[in-house]
Protein backbone atom coordinates (compact mmCIF):
# COMPACT_ATOMS: atom_id res chain seq x y z
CA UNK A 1 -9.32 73.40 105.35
CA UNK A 2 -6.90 74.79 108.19
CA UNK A 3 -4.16 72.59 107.12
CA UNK A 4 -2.52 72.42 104.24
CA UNK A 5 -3.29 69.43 101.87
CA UNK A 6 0.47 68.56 101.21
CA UNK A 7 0.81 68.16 104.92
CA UNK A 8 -1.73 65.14 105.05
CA UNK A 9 0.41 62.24 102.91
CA UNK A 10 3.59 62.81 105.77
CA UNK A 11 0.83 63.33 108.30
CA UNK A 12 -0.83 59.70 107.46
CA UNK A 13 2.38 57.99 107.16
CA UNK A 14 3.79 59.19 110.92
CA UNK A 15 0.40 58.63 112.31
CA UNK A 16 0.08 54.88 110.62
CA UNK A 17 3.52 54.07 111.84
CA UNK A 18 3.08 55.12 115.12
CA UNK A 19 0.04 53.08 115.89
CA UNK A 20 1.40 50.17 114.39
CA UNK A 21 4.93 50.34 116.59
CA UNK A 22 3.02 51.12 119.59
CA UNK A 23 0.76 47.98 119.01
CA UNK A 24 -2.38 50.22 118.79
CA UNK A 25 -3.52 48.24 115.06
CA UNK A 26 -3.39 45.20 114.17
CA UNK A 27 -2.91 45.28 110.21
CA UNK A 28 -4.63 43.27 108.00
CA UNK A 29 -3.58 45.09 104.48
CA UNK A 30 -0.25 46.24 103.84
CA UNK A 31 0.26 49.47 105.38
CA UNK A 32 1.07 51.47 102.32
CA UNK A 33 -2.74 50.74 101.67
CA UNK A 34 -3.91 51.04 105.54
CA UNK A 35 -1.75 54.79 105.15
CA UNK A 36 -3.81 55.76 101.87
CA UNK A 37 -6.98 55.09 103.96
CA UNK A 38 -5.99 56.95 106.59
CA UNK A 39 -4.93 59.94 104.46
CA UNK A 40 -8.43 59.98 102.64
CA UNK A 41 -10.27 59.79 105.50
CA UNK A 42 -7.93 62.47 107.16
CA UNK A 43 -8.82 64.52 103.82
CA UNK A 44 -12.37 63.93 104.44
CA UNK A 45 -12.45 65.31 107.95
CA UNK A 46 -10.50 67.66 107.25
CA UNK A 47 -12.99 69.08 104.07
CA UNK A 48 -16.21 69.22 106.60
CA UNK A 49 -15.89 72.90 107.33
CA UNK A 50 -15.39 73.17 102.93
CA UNK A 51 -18.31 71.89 102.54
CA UNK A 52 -20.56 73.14 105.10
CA UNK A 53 -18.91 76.48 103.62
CA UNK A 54 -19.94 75.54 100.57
CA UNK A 55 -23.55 74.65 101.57
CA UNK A 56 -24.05 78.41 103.36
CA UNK A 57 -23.15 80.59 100.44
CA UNK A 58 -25.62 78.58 98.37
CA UNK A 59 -28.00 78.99 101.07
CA UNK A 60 -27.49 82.82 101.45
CA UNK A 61 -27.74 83.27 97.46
CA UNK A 62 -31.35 83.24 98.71
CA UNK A 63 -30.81 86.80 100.41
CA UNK A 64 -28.68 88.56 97.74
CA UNK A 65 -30.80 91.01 97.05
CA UNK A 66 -30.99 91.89 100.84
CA UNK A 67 -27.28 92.00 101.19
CA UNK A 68 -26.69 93.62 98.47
CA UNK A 69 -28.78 96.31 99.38
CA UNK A 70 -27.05 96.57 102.73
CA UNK A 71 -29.89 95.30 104.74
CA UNK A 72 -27.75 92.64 106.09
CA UNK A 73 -24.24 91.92 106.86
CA UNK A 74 -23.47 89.22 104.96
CA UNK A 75 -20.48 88.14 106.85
CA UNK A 76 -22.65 88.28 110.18
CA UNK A 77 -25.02 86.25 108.37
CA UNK A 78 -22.76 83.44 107.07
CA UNK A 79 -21.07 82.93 110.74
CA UNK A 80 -24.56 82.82 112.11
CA UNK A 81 -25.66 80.58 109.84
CA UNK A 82 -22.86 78.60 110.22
CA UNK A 83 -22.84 78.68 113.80
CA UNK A 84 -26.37 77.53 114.11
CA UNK A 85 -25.93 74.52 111.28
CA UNK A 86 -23.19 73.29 113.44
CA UNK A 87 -25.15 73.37 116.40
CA UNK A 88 -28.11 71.05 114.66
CA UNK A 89 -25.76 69.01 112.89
CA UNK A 90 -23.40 68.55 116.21
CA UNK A 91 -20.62 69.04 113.84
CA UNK A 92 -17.69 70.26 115.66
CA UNK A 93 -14.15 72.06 113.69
């Protein structure tokens, strides 16, 4: 995650407030709970690239014993990897 979790609480609340004094929402909850929404789902977005991270080095522990023995780059092969899941998935961070 590029930005830092204790950033995403003040981040929610400025965002929720905005859209409701600019009319953008129409609430329907209170807006303490429509700002926790928006903070988890913020969170959640925010976590893709974690988990797709995640989901590579499991995928590479597969080829240890070829990076290990220096037949492959293993940071070459994590952004390529990466880069091509992201492509199929049309996931963009």
């Amino acid at each position: 995650m590029r930005i830092p979790k204790g950033w995403v609480p003040v981040m929610s609340k400025e965002i929720a407030a905005s859209l409701v004094a600019k009319g953008m929402v129409e609430l329907k909850v209170p807006e303490k709970e429509f700002t926790a929404l928006l903070e988890e789902l913020i969170l959640d977005e925010l976590m893709v690239e974690d988990r797709l991270n995640a989901e590579i080095r499991e995928m590479l522990k597969q080829h240890e014993a070829e990076i290990e023995k220096g037949r492959l780059d293993y940071r070459k092969v994590f952004d390529l990897t990466k880069q091509k899941i992201l492509k199929e998935r049309n996931i963009i961070i």
